[in-house]
Each structure stands twice: as C-alpha cells, then as structure tokens.
PDB file of N, CA and C in Angstrom:
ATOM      1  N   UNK A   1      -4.951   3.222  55.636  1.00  0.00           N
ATOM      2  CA  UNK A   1      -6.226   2.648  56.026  1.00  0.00           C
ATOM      3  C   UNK A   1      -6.299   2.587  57.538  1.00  0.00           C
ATOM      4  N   UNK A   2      -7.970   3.286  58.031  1.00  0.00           N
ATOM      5  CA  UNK A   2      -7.800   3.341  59.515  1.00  0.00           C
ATOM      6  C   UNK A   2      -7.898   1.643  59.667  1.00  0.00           C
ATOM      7  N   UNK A   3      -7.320   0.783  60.749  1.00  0.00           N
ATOM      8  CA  UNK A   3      -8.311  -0.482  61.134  1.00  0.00           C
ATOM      9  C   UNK A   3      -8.472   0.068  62.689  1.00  0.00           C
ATOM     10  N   UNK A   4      -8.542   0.956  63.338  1.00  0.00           N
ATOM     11  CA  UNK A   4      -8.698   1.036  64.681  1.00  0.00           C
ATOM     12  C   UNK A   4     -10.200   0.501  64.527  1.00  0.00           C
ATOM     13  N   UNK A   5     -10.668   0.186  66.205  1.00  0.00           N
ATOM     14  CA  UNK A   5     -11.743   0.045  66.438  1.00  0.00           C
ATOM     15  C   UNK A   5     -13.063   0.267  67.286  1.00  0.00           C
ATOM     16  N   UNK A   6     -13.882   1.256  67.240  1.00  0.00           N
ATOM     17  CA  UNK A   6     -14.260   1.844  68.637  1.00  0.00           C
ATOM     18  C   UNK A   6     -15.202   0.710  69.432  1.00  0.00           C
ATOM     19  N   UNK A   7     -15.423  -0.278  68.697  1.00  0.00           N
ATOM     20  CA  UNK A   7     -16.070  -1.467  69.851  1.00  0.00           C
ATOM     21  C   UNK A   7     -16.088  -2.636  69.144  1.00  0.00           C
ATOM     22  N   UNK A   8     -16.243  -3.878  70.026  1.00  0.00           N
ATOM     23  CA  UNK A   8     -15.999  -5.366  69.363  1.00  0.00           C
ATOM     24  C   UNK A   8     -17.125  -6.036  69.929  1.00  0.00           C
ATOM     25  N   UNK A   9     -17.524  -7.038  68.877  1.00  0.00           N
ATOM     26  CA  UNK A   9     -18.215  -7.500  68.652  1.00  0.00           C
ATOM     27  C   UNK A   9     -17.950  -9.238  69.394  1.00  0.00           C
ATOM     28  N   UNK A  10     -18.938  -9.632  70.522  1.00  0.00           N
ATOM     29  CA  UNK A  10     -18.265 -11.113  71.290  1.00  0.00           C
ATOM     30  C   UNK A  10     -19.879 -11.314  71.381  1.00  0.00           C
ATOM     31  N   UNK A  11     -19.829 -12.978  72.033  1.00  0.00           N
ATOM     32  CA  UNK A  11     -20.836 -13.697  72.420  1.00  0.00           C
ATOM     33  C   UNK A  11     -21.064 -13.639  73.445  1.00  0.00           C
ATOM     34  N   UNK A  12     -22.632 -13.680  74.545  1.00  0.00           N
ATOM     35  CA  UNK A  12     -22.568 -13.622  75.705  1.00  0.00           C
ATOM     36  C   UNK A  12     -22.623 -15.959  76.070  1.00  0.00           C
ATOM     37  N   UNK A  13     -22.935 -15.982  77.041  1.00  0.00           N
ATOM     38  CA  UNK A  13     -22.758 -17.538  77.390  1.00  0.00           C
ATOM     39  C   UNK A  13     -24.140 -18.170  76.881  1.00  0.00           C
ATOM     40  N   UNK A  14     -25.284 -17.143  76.225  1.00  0.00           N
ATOM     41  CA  UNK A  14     -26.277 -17.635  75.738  1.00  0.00           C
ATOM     42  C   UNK A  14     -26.527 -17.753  74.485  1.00  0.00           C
ATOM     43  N   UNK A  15     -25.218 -17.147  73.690  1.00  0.00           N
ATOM     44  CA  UNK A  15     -24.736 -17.323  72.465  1.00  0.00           C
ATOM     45  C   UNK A  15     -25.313 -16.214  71.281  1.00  0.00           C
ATOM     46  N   UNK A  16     -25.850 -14.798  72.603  1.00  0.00           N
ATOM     47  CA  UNK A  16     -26.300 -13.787  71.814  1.00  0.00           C
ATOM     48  C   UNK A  16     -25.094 -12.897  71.697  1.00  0.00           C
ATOM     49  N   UNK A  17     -25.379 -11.960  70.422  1.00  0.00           N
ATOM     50  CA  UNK A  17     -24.249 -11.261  69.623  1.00  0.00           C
ATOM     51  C   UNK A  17     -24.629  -9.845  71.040  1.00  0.00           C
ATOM     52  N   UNK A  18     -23.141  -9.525  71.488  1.00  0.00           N
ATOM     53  CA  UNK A  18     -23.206  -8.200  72.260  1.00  0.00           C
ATOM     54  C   UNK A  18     -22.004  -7.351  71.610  1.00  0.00           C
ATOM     55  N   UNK A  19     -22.779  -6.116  71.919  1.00  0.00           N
ATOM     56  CA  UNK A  19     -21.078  -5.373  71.112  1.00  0.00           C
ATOM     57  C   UNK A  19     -20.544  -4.536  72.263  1.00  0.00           C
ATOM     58  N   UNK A  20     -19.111  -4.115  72.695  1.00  0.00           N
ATOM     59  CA  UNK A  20     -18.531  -3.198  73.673  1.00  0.00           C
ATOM     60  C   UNK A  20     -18.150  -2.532  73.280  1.00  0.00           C
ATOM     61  N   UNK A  21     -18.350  -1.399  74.145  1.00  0.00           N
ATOM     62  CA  UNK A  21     -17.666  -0.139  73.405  1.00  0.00           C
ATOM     63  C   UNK A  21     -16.247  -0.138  73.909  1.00  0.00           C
ATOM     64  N   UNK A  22     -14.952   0.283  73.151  1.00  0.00           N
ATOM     65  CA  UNK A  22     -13.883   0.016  73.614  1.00  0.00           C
ATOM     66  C   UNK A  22     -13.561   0.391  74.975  1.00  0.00           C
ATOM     67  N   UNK A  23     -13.976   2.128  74.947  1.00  0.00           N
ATOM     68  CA  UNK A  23     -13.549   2.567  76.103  1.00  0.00           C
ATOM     69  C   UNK A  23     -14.114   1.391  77.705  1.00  0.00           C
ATOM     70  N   UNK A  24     -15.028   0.650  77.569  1.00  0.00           N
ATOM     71  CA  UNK A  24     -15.196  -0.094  78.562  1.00  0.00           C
ATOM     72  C   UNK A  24     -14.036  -1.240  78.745  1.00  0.00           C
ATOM     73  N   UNK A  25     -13.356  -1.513  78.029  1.00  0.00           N
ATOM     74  CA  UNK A  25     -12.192  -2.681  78.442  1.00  0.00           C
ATOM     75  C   UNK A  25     -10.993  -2.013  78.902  1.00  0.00           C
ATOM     76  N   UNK A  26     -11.177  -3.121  80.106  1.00  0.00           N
ATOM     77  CA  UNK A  26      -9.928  -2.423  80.849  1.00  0.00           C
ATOM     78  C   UNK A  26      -8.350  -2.668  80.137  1.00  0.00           C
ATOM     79  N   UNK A  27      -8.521  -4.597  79.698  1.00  0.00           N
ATOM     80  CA  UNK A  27      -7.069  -4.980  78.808  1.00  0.00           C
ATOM     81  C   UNK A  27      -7.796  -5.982  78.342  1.00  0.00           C
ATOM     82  N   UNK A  28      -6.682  -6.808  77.678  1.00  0.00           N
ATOM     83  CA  UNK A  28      -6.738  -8.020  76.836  1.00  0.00           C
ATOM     84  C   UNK A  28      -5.674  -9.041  77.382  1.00  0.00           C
ATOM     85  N   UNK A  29      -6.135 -10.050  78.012  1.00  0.00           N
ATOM     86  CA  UNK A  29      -5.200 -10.861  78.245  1.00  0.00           C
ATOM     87  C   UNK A  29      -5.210 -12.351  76.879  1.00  0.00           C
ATOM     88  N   UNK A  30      -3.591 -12.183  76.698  1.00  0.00           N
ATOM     89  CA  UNK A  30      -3.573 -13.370  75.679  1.00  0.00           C
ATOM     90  C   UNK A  30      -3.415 -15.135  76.587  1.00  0.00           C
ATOM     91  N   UNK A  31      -4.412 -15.511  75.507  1.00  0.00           N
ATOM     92  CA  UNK A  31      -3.863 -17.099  76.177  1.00  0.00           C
ATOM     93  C   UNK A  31      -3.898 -17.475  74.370  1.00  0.00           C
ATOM     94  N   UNK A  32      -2.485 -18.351  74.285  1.00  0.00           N
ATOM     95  CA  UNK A  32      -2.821 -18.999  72.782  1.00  0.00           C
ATOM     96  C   UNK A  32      -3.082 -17.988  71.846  1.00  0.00           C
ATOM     97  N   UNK A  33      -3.988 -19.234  71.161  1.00  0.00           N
ATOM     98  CA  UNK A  33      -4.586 -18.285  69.963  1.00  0.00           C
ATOM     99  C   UNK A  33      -6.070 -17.602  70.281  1.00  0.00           C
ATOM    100  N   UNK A  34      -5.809 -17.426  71.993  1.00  0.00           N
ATOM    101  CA  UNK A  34      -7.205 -16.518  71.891  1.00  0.00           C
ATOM    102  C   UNK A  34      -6.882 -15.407  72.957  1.00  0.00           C
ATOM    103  N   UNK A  35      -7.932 -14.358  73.189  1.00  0.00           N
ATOM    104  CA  UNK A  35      -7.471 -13.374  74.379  1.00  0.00           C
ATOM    105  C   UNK A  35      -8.774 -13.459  74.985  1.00  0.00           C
ATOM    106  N   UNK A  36      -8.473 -12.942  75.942  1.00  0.00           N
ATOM    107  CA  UNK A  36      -9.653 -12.925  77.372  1.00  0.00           C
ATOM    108  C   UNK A  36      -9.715 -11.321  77.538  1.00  0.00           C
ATOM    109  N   UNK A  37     -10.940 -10.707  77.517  1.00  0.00           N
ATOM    110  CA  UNK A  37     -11.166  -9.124  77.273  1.00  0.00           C
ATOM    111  C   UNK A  37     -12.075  -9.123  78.559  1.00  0.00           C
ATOM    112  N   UNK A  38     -11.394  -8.487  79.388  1.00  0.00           N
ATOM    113  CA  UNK A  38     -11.618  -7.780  80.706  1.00  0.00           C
ATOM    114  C   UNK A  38     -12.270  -6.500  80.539  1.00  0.00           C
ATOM    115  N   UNK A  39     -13.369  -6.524  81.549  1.00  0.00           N
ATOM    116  CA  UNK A  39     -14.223  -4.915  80.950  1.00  0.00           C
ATOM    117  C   UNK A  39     -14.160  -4.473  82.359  1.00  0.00           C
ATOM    118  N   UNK A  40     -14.687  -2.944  82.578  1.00  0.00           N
ATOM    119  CA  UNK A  40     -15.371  -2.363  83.896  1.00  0.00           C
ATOM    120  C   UNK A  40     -16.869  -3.014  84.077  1.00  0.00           C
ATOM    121  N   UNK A  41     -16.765  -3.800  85.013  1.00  0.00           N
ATOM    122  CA  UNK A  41     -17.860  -3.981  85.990  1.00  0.00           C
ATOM    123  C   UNK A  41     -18.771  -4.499  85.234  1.00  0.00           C
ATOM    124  N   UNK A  42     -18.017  -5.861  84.703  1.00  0.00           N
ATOM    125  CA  UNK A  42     -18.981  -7.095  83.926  1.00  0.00           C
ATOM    126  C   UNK A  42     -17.840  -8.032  84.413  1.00  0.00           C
ATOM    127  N   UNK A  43     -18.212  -9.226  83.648  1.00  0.00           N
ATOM    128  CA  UNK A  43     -17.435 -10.250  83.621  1.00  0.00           C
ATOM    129  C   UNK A  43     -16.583 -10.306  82.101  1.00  0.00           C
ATOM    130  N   UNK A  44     -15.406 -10.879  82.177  1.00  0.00           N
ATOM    131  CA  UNK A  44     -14.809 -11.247  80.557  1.00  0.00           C
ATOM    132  C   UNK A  44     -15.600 -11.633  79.665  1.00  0.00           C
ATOM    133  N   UNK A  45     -15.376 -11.695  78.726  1.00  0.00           N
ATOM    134  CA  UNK A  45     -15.196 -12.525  77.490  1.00  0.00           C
ATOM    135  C   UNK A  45     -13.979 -13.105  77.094  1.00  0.00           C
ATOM    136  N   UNK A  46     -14.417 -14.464  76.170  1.00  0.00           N
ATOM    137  CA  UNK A  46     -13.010 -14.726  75.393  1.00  0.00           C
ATOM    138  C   UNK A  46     -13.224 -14.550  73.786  1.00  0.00           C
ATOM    139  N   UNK A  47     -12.514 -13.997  73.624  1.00  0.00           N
ATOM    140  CA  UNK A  47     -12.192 -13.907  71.411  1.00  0.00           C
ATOM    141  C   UNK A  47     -11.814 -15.046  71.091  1.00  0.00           C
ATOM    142  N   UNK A  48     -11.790 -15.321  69.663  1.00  0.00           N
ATOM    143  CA  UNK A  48     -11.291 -16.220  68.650  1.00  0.00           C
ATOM    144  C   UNK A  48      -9.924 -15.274  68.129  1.00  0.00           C
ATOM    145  N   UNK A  49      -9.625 -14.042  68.601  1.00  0.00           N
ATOM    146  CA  UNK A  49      -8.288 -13.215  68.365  1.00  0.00           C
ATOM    147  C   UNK A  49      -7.174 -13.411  69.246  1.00  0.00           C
ATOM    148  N   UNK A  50      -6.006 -13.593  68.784  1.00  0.00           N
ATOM    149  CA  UNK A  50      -4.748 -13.417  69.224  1.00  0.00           C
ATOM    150  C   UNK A  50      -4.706 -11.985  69.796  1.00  0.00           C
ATOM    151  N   UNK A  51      -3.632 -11.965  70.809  1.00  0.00           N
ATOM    152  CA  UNK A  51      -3.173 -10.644  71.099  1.00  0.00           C
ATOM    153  C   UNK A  51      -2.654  -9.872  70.407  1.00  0.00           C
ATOM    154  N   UNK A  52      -1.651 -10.350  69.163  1.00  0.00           N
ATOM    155  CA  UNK A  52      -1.068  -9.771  68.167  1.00  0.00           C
ATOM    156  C   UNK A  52      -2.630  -8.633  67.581  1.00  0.00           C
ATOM    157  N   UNK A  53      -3.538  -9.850  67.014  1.00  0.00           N
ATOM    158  CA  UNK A  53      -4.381  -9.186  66.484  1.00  0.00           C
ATOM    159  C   UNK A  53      -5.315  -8.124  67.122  1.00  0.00           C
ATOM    160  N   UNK A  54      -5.877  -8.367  68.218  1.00  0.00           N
ATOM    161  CA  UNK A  54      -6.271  -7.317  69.110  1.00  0.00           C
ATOM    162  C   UNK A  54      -5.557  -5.693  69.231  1.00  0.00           C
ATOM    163  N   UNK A  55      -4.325  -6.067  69.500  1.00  0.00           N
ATOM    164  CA  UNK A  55      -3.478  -4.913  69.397  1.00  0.00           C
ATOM    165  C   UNK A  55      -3.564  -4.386  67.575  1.00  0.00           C
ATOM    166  N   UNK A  56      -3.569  -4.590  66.464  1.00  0.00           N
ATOM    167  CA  UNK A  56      -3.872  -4.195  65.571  1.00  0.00           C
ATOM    168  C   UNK A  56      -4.718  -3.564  65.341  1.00  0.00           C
ATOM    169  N   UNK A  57      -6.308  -4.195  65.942  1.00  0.00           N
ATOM    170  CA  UNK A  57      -7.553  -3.100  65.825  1.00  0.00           C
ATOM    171  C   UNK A  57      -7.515  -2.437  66.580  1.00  0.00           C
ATOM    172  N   UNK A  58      -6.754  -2.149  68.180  1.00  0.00           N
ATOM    173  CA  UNK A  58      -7.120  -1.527  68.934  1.00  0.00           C
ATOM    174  C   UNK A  58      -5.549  -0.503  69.130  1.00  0.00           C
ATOM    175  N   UNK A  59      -5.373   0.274  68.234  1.00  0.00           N
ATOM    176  CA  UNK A  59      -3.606   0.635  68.079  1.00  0.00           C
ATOM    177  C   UNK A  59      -3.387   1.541  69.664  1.00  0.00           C
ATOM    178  N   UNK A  60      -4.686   2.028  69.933  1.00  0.00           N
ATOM    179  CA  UNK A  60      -3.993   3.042  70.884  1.00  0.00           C
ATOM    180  C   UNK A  60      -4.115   2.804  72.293  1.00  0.00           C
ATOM    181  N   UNK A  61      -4.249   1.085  72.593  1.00  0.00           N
ATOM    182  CA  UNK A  61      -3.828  -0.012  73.746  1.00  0.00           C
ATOM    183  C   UNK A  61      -2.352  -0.063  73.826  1.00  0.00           C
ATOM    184  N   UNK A  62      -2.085  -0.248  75.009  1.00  0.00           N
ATOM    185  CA  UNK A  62      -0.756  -0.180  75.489  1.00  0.00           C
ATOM    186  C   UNK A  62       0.039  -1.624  75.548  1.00  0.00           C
ATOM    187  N   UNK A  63       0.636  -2.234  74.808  1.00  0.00           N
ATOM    188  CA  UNK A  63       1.274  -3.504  75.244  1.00  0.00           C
ATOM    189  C   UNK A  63       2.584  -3.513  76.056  1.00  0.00           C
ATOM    190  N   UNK A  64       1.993  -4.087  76.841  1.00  0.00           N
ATOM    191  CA  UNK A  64       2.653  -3.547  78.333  1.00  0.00           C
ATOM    192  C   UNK A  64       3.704  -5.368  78.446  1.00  0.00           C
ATOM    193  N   UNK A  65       2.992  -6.267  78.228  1.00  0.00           N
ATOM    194  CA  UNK A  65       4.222  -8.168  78.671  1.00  0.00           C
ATOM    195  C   UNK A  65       3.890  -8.503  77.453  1.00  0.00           C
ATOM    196  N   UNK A  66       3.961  -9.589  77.413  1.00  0.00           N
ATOM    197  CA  UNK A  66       3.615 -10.534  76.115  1.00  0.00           C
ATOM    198  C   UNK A  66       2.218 -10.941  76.255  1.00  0.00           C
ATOM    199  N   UNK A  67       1.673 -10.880  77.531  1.00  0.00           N
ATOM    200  CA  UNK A  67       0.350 -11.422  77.877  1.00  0.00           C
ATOM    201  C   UNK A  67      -0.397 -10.200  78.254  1.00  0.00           C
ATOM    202  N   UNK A  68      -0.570  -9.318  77.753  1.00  0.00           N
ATOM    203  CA  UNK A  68      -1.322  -8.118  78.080  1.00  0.00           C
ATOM    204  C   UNK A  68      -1.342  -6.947  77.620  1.00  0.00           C
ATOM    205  N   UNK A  69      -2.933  -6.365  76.958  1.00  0.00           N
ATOM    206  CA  UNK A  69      -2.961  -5.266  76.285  1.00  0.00           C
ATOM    207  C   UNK A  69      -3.677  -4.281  76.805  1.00  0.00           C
ATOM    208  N   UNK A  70      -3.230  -3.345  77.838  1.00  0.00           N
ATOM    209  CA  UNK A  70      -4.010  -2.235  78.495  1.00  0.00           C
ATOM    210  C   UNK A  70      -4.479  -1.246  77.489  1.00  0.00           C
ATOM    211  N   UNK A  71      -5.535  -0.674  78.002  1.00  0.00           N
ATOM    212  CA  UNK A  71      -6.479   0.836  77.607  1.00  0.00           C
ATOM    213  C   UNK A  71      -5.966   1.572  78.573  1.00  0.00           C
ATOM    214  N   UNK A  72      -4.929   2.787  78.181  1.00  0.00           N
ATOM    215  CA  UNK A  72      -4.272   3.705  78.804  1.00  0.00           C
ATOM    216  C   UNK A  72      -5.026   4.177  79.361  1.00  0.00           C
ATOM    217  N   UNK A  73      -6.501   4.615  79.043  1.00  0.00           N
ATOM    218  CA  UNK A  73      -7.393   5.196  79.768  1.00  0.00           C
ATOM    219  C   UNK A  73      -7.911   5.082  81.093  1.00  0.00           C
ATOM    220  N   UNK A  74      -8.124   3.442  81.452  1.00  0.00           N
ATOM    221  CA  UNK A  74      -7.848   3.087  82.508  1.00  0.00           C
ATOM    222  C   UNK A  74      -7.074   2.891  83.729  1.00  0.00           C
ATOM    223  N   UNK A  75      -5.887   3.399  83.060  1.00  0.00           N
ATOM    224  CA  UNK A  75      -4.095   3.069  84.152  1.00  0.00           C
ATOM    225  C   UNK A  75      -4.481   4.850  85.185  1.00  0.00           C
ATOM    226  N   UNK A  76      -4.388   4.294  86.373  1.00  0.00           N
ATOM    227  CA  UNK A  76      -4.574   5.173  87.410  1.00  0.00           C
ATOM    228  C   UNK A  76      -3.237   5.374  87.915  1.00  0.00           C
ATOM    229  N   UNK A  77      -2.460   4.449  88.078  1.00  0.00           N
ATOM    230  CA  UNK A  77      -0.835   4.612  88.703  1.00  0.00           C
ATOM    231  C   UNK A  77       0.016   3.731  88.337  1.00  0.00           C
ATOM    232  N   UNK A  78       0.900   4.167  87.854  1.00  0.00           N
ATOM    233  CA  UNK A  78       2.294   3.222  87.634  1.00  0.00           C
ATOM    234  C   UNK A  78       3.540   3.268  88.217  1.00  0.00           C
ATOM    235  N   UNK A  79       4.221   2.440  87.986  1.00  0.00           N
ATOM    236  CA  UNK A  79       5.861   2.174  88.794  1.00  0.00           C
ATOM    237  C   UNK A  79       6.430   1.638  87.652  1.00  0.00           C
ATOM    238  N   UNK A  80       7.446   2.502  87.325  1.00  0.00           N
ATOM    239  CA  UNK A  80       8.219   1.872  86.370  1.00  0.00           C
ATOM    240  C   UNK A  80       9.512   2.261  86.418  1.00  0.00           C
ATOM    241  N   UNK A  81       9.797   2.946  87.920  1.00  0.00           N
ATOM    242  CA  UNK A  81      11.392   2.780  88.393  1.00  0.00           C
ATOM    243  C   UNK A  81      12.052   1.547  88.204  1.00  0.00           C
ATOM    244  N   UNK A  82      12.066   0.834  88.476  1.00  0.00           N
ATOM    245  CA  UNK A  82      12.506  -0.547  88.772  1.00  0.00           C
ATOM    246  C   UNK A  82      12.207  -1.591  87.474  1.00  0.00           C
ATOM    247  N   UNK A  83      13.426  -1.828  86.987  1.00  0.00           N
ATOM    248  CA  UNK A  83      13.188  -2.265  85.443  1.00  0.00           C
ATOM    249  C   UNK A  83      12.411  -4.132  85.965  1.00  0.00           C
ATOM    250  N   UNK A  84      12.756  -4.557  86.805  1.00  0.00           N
ATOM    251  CA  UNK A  84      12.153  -6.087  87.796  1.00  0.00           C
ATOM    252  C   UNK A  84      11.285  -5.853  88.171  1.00  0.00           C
ATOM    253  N   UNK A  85      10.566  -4.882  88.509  1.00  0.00           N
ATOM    254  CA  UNK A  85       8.972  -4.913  89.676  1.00  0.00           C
ATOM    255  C   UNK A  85       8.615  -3.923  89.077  1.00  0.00           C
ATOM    256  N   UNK A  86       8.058  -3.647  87.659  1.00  0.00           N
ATOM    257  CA  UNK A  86       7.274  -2.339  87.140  1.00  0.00           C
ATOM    258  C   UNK A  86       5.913  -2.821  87.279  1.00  0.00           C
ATOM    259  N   UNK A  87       4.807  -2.133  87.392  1.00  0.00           N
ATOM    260  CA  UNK A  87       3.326  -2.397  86.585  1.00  0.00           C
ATOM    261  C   UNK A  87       2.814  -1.361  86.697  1.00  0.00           C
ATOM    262  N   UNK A  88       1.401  -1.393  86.021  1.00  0.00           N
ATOM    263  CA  UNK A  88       0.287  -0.281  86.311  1.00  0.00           C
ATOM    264  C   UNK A  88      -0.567  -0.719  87.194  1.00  0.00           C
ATOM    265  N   UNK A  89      -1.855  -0.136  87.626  1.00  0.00           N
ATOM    266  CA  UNK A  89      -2.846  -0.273  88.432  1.00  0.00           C
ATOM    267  C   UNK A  89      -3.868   0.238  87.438  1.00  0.00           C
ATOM    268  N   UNK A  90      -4.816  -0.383  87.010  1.00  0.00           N
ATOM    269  CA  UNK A  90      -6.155  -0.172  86.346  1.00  0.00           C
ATOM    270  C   UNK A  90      -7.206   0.266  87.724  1.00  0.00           C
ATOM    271  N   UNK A  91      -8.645   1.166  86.630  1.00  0.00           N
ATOM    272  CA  UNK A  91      -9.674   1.756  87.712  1.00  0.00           C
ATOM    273  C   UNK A  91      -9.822   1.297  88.554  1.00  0.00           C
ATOM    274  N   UNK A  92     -10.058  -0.487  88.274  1.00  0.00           N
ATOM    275  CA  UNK A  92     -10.552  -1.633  89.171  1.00  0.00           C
ATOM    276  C   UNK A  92      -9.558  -2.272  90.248  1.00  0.00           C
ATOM    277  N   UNK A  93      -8.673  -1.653  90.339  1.00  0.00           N
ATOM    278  CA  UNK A  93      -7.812  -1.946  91.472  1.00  0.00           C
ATOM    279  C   UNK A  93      -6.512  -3.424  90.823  1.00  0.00           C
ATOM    280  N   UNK A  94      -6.658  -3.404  89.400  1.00  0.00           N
ATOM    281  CA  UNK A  94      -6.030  -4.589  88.479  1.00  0.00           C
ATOM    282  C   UNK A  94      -4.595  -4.091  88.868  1.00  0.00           C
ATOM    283  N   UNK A  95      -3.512  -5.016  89.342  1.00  0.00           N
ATOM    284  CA  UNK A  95      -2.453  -4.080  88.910  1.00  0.00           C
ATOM    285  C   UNK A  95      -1.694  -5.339  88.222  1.00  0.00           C
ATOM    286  N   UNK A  96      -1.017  -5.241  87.217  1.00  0.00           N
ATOM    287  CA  UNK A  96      -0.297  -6.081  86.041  1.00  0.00           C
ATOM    288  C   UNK A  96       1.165  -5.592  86.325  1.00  0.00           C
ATOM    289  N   UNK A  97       1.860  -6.377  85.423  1.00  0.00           N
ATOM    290  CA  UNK A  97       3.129  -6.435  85.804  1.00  0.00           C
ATOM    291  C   UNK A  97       3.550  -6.160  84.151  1.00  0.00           C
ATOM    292  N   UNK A  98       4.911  -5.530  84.215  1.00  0.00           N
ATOM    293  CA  UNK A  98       5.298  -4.382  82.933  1.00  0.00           C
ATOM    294  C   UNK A  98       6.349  -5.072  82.628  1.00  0.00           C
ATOM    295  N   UNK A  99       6.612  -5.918  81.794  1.00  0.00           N
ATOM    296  CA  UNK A  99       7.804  -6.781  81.210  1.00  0.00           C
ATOM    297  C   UNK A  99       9.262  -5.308  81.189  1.00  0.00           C
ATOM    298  N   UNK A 100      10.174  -5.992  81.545  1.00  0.00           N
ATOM    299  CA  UNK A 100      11.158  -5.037  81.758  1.00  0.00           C
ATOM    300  C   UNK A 100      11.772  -4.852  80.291  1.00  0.00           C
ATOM    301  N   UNK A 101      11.443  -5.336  79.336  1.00  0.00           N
ATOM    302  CA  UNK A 101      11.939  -4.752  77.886  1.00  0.00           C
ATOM    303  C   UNK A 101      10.602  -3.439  77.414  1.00  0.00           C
ATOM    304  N   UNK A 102       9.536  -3.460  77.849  1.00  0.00           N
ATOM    305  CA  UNK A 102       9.075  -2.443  77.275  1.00  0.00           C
ATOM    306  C   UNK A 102       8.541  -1.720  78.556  1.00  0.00           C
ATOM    307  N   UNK A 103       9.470  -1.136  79.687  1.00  0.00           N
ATOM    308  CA  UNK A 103       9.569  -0.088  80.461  1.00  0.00           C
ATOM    309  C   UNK A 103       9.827   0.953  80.096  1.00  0.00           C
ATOM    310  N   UNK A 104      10.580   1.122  79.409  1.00  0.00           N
ATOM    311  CA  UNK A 104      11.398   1.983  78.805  1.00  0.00           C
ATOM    312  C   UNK A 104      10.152   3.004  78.055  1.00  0.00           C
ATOM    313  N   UNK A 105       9.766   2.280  77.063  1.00  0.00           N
ATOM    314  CA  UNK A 105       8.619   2.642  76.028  1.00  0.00           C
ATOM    315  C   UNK A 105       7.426   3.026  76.601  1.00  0.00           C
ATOM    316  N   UNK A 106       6.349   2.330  77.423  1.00  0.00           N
ATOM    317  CA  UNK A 106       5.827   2.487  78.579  1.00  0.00           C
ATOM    318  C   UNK A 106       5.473   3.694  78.899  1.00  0.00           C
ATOM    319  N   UNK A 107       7.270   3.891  80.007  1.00  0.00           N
ATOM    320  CA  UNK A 107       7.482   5.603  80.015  1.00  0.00           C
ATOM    321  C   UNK A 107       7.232   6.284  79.246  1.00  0.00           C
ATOM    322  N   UNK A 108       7.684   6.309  78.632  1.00  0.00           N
ATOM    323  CA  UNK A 108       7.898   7.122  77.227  1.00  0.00           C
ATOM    324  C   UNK A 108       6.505   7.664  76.808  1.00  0.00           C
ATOM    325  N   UNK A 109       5.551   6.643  76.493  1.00  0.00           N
ATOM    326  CA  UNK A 109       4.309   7.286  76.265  1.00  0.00           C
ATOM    327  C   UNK A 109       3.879   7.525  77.230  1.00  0.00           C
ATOM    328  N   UNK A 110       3.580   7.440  79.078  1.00  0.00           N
ATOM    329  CA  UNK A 110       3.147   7.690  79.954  1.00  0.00           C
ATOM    330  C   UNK A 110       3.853   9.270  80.207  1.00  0.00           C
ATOM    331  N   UNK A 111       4.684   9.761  79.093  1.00  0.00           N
ATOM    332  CA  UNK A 111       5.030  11.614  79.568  1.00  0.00           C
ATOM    333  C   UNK A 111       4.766  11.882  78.224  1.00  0.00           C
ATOM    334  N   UNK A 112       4.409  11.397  77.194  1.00  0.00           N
ATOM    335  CA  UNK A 112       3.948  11.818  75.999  1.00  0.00           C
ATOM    336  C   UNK A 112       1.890  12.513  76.274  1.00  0.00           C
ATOM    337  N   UNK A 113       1.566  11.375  77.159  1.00  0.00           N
ATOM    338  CA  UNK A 113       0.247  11.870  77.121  1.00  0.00           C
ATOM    339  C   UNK A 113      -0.084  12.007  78.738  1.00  0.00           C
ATOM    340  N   UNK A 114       0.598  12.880  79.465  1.00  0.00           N
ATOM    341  CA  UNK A 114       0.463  13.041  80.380  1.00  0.00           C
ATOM    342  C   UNK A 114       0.215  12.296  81.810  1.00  0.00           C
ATOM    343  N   UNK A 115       0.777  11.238  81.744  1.00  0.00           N
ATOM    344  CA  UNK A 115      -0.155  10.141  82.670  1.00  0.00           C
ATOM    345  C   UNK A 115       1.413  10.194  83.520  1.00  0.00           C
ATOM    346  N   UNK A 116       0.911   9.977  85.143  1.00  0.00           N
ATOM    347  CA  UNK A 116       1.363  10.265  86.602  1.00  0.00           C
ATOM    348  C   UNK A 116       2.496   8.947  86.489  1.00  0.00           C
ATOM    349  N   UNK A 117       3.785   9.123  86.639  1.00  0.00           N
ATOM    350  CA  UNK A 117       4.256   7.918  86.532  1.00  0.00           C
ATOM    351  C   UNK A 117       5.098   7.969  88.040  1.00  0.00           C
ATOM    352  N   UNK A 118       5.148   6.787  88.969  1.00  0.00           N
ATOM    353  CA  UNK A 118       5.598   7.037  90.413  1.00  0.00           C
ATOM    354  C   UNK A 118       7.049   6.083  90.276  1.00  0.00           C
TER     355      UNK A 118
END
C-alpha cells in the first residue's frame, strides 16, 4: 500500500482549510507531539502530526536529527565530512545540523541520487 503523499492538508490562522503541495516544504521540524512544516516563501504551519508520522506519509524526506525532516529536493549543499559539525543548506539559505548517527546514511543517499556532497 502506497501511503506517500503529494500534499497536506493544514489550517491557515483564520481557520481556513489550505492544502501544500509537497514539493513546496522545505522540512518538518518536530516539537512533541506536533511538527512545524516550513515551506518556500510563506510562513510555517504547525500539524497535529508527530515527526515519526510525517516521515511515514512523506517516505522520500530525508531524516536527517531527531528534530528534522528535509525534502532532498531542496538541499543545495552539504558537509558531512565531519561526523560533529555535519548539515545541509536548504534553497532558503536554512542550514540544519545532521545528527552524527545518521551521516553515514545521509551520504549514502546523497551519491545514490546524485546530490553534491562537500
């Protein structure tokens, strides 16, 4: 069964239904039992979803810390020499920090699908 998802469904602050298309989110930051969904050139939203769950509908996001689910699509440059000071850099000039247990992996898909790793 597919559950991927090509866009999600959130509230704006006037409590109207908006939907995004995935490719517009840059990541997902978890707080708790909710995440904060960062887009290009809007402001967030917050979900009633966990990060766990986010990453479920959205399989081909990158979980990069415990607090963060990138759209590979967005990652412009990474560093992931240095298993202590890794991150990426998103379009928007975001740059996050790459938990040193999944550097390794990271890599791994950053030469699987071609993406510039420094």
């Amino acid at each position: 069964m597919n559950t991927a998802r090509t866009s999600i469904k959130v509230r704006d602050r006037r409590g109207r239904a908006i939907t995004i298309p995935a490719k517009q989110i840059l990541f997902f930051e978890g707080w708790s039992n909710y995440s904060r969904i960062f887009l290009t050139k809007q402001h967030g939203f917050v979900s009633s979803y966990t990060l766990k769950e986010q990453q479920e509908y959205h399989p081909t996001f990158w979980r990069i810390s415990r607090s963060h689910l990138v759209n590979p699509e967005h990652i412009v440059q990474m560093d992931l020499h240095d298993m202590h000071n890794s991150w990426v850099e998103l379009s928007d000039e975001t740059r996050l920090s790459v938990s040193r247990r999944r550097v390794k992996s990271i890599a791994t898909l950053a030469k699987y699908f071609n993406l510039a790793v420094s």
